[in-house]
N, C-alpha and C. Protein backbone atom coordinates (compact mmCIF):
# COMPACT_ATOMS: atom_id res chain seq x y z
N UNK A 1 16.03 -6.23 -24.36
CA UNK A 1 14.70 -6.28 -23.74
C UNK A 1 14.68 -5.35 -22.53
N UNK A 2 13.83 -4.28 -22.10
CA UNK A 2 13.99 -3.65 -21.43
C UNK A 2 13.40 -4.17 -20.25
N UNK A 3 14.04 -3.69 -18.81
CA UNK A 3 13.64 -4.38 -17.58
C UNK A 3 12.05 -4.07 -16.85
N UNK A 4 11.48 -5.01 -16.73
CA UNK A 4 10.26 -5.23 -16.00
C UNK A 4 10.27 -4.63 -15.14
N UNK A 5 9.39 -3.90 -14.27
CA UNK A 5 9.30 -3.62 -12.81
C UNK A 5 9.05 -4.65 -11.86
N UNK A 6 9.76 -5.33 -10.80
CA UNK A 6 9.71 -6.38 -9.63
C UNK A 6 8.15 -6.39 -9.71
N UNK A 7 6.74 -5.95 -9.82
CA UNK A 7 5.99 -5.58 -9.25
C UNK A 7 5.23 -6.87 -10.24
N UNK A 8 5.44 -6.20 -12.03
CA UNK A 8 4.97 -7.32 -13.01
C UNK A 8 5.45 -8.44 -13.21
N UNK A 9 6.44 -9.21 -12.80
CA UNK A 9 7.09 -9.80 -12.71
C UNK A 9 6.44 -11.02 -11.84
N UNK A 10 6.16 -10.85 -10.55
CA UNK A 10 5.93 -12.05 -9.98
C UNK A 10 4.25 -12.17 -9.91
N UNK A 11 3.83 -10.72 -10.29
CA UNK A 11 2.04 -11.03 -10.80
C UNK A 11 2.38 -11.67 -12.13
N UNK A 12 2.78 -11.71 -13.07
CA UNK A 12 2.42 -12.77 -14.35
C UNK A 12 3.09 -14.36 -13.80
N UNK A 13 3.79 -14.17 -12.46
CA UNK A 13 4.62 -15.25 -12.38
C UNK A 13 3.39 -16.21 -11.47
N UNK A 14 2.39 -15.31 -10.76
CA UNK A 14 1.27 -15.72 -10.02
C UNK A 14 0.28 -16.17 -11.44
N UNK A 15 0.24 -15.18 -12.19
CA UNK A 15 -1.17 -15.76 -12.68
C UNK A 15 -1.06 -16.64 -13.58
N UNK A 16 0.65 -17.37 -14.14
CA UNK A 16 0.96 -18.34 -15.39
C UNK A 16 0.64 -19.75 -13.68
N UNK A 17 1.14 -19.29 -12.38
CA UNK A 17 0.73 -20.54 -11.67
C UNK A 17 -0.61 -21.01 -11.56
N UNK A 18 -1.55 -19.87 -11.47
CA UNK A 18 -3.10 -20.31 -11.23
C UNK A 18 -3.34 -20.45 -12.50
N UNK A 19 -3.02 -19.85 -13.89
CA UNK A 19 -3.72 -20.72 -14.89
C UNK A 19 -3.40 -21.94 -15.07
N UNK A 20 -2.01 -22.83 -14.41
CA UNK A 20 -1.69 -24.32 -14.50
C UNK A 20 -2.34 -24.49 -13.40
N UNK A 21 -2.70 -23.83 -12.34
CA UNK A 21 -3.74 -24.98 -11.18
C UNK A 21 -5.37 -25.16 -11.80
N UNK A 22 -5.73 -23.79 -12.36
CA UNK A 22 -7.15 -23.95 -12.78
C UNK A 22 -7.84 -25.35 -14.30
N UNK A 23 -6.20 -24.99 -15.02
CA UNK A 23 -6.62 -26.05 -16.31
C UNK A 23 -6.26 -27.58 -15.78
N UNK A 24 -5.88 -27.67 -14.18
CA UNK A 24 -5.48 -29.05 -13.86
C UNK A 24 -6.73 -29.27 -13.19
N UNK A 25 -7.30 -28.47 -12.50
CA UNK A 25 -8.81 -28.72 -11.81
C UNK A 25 -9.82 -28.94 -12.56
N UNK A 26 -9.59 -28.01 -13.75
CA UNK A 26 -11.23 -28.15 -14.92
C UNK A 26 -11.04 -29.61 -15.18
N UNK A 27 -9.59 -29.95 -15.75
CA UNK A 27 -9.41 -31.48 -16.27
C UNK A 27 -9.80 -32.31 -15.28
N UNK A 28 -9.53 -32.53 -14.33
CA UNK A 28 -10.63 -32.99 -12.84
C UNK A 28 -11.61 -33.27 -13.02
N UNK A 29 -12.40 -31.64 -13.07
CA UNK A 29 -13.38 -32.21 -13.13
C UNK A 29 -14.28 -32.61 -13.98
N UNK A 30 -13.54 -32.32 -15.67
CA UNK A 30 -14.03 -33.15 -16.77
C UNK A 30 -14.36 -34.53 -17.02
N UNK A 31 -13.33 -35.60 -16.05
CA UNK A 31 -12.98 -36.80 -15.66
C UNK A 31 -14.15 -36.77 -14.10
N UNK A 32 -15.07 -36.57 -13.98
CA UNK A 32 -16.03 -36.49 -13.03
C UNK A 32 -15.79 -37.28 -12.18
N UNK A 33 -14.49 -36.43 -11.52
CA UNK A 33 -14.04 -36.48 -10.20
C UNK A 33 -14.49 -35.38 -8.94
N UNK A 34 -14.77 -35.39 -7.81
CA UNK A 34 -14.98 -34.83 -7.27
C UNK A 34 -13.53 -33.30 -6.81
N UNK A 35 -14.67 -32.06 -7.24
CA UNK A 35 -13.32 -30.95 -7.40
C UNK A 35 -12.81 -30.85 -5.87
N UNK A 36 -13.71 -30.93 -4.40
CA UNK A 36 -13.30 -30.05 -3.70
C UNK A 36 -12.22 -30.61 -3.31
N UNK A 37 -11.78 -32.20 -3.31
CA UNK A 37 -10.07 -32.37 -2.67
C UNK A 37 -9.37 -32.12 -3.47
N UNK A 38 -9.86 -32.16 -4.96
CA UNK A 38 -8.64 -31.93 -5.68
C UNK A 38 -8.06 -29.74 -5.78
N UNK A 39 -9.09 -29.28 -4.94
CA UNK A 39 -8.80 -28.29 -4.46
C UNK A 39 -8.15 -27.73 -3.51
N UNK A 40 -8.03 -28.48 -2.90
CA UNK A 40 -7.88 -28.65 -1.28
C UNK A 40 -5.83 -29.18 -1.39
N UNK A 41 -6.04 -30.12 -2.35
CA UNK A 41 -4.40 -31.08 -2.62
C UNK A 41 -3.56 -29.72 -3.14
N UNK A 42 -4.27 -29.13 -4.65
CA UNK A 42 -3.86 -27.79 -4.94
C UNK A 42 -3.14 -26.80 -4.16
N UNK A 43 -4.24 -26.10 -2.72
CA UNK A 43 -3.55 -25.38 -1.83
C UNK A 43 -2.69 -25.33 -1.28
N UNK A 44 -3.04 -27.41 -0.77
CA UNK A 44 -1.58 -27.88 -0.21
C UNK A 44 -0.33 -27.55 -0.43
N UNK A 45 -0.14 -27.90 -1.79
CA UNK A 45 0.88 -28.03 -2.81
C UNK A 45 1.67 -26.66 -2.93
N UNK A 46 0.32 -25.44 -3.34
CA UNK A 46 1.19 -24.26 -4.06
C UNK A 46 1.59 -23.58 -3.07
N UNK A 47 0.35 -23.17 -2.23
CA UNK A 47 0.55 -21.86 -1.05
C UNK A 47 1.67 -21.69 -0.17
N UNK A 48 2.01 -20.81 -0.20
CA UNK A 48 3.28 -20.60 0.62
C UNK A 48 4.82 -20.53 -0.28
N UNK A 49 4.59 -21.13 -1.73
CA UNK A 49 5.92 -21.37 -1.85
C UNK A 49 6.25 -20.06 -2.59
N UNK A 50 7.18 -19.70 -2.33
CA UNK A 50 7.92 -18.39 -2.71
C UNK A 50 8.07 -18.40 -4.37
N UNK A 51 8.06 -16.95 -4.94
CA UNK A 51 7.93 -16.81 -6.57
C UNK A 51 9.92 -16.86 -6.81
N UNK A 52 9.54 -17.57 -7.99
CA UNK A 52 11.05 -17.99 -8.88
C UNK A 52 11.38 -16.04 -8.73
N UNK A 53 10.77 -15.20 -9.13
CA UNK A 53 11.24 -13.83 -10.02
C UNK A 53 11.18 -12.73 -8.29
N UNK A 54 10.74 -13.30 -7.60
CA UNK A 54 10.25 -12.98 -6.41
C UNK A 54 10.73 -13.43 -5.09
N UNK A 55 11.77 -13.97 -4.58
CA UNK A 55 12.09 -14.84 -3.86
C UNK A 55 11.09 -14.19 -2.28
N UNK A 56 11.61 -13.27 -1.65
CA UNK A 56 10.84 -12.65 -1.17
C UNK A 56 9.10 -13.26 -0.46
N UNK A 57 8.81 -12.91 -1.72
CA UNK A 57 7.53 -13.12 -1.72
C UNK A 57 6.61 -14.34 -1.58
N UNK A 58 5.71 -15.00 -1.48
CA UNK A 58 4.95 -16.00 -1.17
C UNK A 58 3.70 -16.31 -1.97
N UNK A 59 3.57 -16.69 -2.60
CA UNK A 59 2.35 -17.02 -3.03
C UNK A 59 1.20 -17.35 -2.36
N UNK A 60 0.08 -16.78 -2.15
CA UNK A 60 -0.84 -16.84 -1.06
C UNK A 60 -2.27 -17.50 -1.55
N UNK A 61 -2.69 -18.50 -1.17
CA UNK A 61 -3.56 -19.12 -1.89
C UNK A 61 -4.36 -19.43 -0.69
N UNK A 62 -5.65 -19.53 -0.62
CA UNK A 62 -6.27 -19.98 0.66
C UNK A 62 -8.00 -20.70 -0.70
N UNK A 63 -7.89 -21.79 0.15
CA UNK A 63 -9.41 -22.93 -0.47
C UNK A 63 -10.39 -21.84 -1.04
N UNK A 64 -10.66 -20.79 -0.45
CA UNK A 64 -11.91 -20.02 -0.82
C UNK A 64 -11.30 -18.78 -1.91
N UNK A 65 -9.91 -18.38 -2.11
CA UNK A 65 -9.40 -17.81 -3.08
C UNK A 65 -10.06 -18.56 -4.16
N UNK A 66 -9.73 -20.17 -4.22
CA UNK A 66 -8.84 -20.90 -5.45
C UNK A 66 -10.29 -21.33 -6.15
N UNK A 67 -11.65 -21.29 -5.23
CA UNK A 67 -12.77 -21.24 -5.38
C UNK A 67 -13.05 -20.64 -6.37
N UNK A 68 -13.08 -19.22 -5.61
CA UNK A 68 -13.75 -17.93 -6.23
C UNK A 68 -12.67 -17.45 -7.71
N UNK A 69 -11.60 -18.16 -7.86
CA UNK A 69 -10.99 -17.36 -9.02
C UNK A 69 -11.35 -18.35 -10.33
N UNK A 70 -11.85 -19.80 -9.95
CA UNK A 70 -12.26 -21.32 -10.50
C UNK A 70 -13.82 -20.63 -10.65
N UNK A 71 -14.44 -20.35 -10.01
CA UNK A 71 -15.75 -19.71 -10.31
C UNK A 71 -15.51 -18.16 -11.44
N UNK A 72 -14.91 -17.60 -11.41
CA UNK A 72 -14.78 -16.10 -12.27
C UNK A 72 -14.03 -16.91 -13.65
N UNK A 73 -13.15 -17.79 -13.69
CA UNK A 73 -12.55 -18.33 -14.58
C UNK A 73 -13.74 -19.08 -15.72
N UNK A 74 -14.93 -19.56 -15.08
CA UNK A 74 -15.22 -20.45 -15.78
C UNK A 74 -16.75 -19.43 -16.43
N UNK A 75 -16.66 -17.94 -15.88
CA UNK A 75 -17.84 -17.19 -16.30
C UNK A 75 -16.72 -16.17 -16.99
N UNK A 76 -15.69 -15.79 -16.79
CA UNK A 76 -15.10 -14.81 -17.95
C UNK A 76 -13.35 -15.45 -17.68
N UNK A 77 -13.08 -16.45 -18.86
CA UNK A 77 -11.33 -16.68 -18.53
C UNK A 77 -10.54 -15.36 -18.71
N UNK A 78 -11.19 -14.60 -19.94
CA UNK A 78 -10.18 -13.34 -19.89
C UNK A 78 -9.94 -12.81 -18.54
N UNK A 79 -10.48 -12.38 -17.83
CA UNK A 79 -10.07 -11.54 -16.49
C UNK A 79 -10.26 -11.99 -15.27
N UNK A 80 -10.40 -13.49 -15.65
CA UNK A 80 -10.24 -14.33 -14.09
C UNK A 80 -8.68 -14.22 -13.08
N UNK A 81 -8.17 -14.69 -14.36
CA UNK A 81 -6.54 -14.78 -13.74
C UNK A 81 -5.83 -13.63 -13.18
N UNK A 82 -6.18 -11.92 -13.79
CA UNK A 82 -5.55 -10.66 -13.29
C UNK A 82 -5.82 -10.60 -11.96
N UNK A 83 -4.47 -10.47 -11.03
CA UNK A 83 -4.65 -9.56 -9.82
C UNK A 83 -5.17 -8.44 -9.64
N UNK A 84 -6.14 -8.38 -8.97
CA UNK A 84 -6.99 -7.63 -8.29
C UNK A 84 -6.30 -6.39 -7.16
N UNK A 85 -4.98 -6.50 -7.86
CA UNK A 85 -4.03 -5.25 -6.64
C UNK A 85 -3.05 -4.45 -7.39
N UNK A 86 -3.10 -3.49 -7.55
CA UNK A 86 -2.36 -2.35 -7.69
C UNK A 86 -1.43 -1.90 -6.95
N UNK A 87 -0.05 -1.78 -7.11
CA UNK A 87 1.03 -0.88 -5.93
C UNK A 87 0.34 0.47 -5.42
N UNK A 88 0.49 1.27 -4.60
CA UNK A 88 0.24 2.38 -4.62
C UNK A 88 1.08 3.39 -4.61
N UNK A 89 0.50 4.68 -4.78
CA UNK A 89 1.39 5.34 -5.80
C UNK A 89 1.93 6.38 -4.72
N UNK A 90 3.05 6.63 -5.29
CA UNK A 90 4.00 7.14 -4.24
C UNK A 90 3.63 8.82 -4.13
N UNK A 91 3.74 9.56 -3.21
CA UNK A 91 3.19 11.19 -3.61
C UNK A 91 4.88 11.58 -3.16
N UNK A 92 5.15 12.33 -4.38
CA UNK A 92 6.74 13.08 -4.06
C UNK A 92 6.34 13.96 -4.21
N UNK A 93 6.45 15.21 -3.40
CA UNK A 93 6.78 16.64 -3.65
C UNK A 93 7.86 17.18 -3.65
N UNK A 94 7.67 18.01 -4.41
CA UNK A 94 9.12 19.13 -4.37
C UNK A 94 9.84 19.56 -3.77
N UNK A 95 10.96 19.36 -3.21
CA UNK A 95 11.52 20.08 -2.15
C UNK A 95 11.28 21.29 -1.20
N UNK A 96 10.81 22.21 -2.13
CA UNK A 96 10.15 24.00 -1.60
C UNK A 96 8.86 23.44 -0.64
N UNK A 97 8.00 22.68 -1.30
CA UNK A 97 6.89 22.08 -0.52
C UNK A 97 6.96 21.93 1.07
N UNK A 98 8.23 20.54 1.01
CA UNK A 98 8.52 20.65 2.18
C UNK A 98 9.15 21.31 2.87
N UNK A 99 10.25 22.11 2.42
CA UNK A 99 10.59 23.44 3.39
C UNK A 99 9.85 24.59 3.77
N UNK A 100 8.42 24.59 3.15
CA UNK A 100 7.69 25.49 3.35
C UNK A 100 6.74 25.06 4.33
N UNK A 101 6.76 23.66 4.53
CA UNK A 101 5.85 23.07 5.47
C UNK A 101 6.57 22.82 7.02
N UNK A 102 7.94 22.99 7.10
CA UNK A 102 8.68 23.04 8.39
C UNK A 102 9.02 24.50 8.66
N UNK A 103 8.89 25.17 7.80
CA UNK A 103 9.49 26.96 8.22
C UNK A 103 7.52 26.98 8.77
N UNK A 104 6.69 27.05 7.91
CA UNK A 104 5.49 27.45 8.93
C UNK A 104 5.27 26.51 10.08
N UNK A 105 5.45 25.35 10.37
CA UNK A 105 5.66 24.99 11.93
C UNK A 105 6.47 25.74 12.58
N UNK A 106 7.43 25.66 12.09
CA UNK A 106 9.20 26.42 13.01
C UNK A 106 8.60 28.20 13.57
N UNK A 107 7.78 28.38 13.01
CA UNK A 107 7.19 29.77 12.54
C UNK A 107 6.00 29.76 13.75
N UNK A 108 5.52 28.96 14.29
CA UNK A 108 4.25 28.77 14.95
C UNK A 108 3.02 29.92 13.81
N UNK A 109 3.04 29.94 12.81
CA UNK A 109 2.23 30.85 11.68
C UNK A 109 1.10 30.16 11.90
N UNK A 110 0.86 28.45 12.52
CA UNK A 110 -0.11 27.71 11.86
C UNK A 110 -0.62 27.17 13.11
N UNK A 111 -1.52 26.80 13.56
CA UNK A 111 -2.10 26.02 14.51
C UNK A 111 -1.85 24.89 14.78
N UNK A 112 -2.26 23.73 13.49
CA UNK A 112 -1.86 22.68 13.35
C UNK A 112 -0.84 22.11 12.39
N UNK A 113 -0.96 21.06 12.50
CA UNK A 113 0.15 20.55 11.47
C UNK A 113 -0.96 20.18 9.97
N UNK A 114 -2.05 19.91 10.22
CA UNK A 114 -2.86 19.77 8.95
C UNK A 114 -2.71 20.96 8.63
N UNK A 115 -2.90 22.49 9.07
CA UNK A 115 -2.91 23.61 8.56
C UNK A 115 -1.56 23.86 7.89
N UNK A 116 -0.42 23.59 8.65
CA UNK A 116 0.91 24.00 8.35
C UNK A 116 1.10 23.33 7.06
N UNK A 117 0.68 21.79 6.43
CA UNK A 117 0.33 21.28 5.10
C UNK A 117 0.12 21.89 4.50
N UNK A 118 -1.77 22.61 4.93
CA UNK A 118 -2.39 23.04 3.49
C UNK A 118 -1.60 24.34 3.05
N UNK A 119 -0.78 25.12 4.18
CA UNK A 119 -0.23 26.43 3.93
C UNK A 119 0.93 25.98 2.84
N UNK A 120 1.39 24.93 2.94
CA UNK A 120 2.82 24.82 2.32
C UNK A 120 2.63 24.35 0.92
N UNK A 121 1.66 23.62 0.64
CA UNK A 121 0.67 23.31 -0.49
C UNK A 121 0.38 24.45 -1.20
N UNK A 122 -0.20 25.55 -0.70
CA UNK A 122 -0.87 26.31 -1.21
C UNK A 122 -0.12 27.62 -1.52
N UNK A 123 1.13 27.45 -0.83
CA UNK A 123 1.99 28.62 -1.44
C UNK A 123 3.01 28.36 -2.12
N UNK A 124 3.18 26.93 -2.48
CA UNK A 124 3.82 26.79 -4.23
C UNK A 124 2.67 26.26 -5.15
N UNK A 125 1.65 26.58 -4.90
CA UNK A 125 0.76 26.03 -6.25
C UNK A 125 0.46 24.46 -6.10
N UNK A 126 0.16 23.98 -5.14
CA UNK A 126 0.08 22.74 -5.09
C UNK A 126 -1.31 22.35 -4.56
N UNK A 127 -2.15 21.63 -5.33
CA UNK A 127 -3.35 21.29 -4.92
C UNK A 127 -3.26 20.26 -3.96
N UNK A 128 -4.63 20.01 -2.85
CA UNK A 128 -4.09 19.38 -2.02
C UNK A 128 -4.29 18.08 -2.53
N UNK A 129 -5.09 17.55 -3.62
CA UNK A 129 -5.50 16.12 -4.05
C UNK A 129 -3.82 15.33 -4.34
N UNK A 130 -2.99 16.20 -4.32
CA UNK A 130 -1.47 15.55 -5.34
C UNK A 130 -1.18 14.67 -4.06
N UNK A 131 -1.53 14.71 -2.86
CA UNK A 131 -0.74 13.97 -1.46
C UNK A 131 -2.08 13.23 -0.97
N UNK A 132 -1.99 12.09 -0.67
CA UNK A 132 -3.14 10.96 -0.06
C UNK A 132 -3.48 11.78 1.50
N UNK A 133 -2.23 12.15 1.77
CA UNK A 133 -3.09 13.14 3.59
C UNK A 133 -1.44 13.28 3.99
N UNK A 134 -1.82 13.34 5.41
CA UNK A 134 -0.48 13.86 6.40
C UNK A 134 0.62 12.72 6.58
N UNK A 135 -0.16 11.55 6.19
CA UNK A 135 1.20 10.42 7.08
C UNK A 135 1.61 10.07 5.64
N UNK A 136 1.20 10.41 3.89
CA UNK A 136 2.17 10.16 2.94
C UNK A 136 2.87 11.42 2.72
N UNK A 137 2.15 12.40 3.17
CA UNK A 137 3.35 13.23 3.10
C UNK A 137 3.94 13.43 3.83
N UNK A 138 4.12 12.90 5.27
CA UNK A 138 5.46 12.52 6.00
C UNK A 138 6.06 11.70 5.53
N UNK A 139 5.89 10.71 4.87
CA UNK A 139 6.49 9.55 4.79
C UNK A 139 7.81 10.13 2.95
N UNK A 140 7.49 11.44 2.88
CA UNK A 140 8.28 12.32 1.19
C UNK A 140 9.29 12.97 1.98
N UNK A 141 9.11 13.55 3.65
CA UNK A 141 10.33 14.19 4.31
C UNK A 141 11.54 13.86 4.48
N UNK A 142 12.55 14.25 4.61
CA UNK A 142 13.97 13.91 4.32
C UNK A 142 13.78 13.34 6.22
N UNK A 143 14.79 12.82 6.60
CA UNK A 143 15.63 12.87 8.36
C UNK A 143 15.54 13.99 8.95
N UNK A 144 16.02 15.29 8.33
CA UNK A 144 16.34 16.30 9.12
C UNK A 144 15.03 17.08 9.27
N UNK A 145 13.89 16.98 8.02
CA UNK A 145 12.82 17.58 8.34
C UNK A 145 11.89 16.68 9.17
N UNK A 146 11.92 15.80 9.41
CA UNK A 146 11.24 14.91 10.10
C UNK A 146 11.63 15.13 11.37
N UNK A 147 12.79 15.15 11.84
CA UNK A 147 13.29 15.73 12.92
C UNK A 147 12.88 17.01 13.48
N UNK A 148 12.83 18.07 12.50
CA UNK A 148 12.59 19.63 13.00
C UNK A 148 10.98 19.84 13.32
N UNK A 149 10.03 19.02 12.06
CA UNK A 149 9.02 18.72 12.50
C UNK A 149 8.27 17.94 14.06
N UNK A 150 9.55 16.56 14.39
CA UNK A 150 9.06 15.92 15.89
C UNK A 150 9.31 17.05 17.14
N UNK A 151 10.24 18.22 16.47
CA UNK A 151 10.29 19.29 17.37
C UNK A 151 9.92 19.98 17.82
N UNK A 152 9.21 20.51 16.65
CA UNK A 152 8.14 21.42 17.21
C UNK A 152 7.18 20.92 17.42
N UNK A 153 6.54 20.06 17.09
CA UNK A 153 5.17 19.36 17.50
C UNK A 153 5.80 18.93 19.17
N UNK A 154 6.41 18.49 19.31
CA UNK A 154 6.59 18.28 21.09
C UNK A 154 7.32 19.51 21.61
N UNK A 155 7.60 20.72 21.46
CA UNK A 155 7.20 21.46 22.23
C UNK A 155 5.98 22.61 21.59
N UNK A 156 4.89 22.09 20.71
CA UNK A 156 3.90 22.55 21.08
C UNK A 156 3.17 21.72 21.98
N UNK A 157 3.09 20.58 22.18
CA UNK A 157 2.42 19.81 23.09
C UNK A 157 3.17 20.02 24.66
N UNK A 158 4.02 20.47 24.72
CA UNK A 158 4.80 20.57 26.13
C UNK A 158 3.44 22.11 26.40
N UNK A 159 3.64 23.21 25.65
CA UNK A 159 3.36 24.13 25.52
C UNK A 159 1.64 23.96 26.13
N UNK A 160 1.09 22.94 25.52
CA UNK A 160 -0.38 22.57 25.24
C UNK A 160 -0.40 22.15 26.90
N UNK A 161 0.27 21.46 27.51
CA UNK A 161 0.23 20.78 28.96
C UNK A 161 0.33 21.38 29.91
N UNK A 162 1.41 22.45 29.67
CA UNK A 162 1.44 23.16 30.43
C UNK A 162 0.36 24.08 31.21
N UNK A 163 -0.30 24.84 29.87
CA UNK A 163 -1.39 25.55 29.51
C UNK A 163 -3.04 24.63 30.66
N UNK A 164 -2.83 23.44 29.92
CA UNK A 164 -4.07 22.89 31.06
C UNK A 164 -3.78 22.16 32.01
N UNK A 165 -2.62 22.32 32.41
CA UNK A 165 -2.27 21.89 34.17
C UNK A 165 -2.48 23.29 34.70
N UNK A 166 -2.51 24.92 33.99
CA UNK A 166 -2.27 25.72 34.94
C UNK A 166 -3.55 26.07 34.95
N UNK A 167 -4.28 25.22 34.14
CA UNK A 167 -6.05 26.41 34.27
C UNK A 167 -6.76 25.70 34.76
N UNK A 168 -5.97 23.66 34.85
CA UNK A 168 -6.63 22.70 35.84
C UNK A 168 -6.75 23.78 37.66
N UNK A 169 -5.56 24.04 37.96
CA UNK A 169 -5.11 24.51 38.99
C UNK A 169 -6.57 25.70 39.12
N UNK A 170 -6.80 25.70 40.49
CA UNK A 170 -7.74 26.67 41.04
C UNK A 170 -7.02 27.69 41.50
C-alpha cells in the first residue's frame, strides 16, 4: 500500500470523527430531543483531543463549526464532511534563479530587492506568477544566500541614512 501524505491522513481522520458526531446528533434529534446541548456535550467531548495519525495536531471544533457543518450536512451529506483547507503550495526555484537574484543585489544593478527578483526571474525564463511574492521566495534561499542578501540590503540602508542625515544637515 503506498504511503499517504501526513496531510490526508488526519483530514479523513477529522472527517470519519465528525461523520460519528453528526450521525450521533441527527439520532438526537430524531428521538426529539433538544440538539443544542447535545451539541454543546459533543464539543466538550471531541475538541482539543489530538488525531490518532496526527499526534501533533488537535482537532478543533468550536459550537458554531459543529452547527454550520450539521446545517451543510443535512442540505448536501456528500460535501458536508470535506475540509475546507488546502496545504499550500511550496514555490521551489532553481538554483540559477537564486544566484541570479543575489549576484544582481551584490551587483547594486537593481534598485530594489522586488526589482533584483523580477531581474533574476526574467533572465532564466521564469515567469513571475511561478513564486506567490518576495517572502516565498525568500523562504526557497539556502543560509548563505539569505545571508549575502541581509547584506546587502543593510548596507544599502546604511547607505540610504547616511544620504538623508547629510541632506537633513543645512
Amino acid at each position: 500500500m503506498p504511503q499517504q501524505p501526513p496531510f490526508t491522513l488526519w483530514a479523513e481522520e477529522r472527517r470519519r470523527i465528525i461523520a460519528k458526531i453528526v450521525s450521533h446528533l441527527l439520532a438526537i434529534q430524531a428521538s426529539g430531543k433538544p440538539l443544542r446541548r447535545a451539541v454543546r456535550q459533543a464539543v466538550a467531548r471531541y475538541n482539543g483531543r489530538p488525531y490518532k495519525s496526527c499526534p501533533q495536531r488537535h482537532l478543533k471544533l468550536a459550537y458554531s463549526t459543529l452547527t454550520r457543518i450539521l446545517g451543510e450536512y443535512r442540505r448536501n451529506p456528500a460535501t458536508a464532511l470535506q475540509l475546507k483547507y488546502k496545504p499550500g503550495r511550496k514555490c521551489e526555484l532553481p538554483k540559477a534563479v537564486k544566484t541570479a537574484f543575489v549576484k544582481s543585489l551584490a551587483n547594486g544593478s537593481t534598485a530594489s530587492v522586488a526589482e533584483a527578483r523580477r531581474c533574476a526571474l526574467a533572465s532564466q525564463g521564469e515567469k513571475d506568477a511561478t513564486c506567490g511574492g518576495y517572502e516565498t521566495f525568500a523562504r526557497t534561499l539556502t543560509p548563505g544566500q539569505k545571508a549575502a542578501v541581509k547584506q546587502v540590503f543593510n548596507a544599502r540602508v546604511a547607505v540610504r541614512r547616511a544620504f538623508r542625515a547629510k541632506a537633513s544637515k543645512p
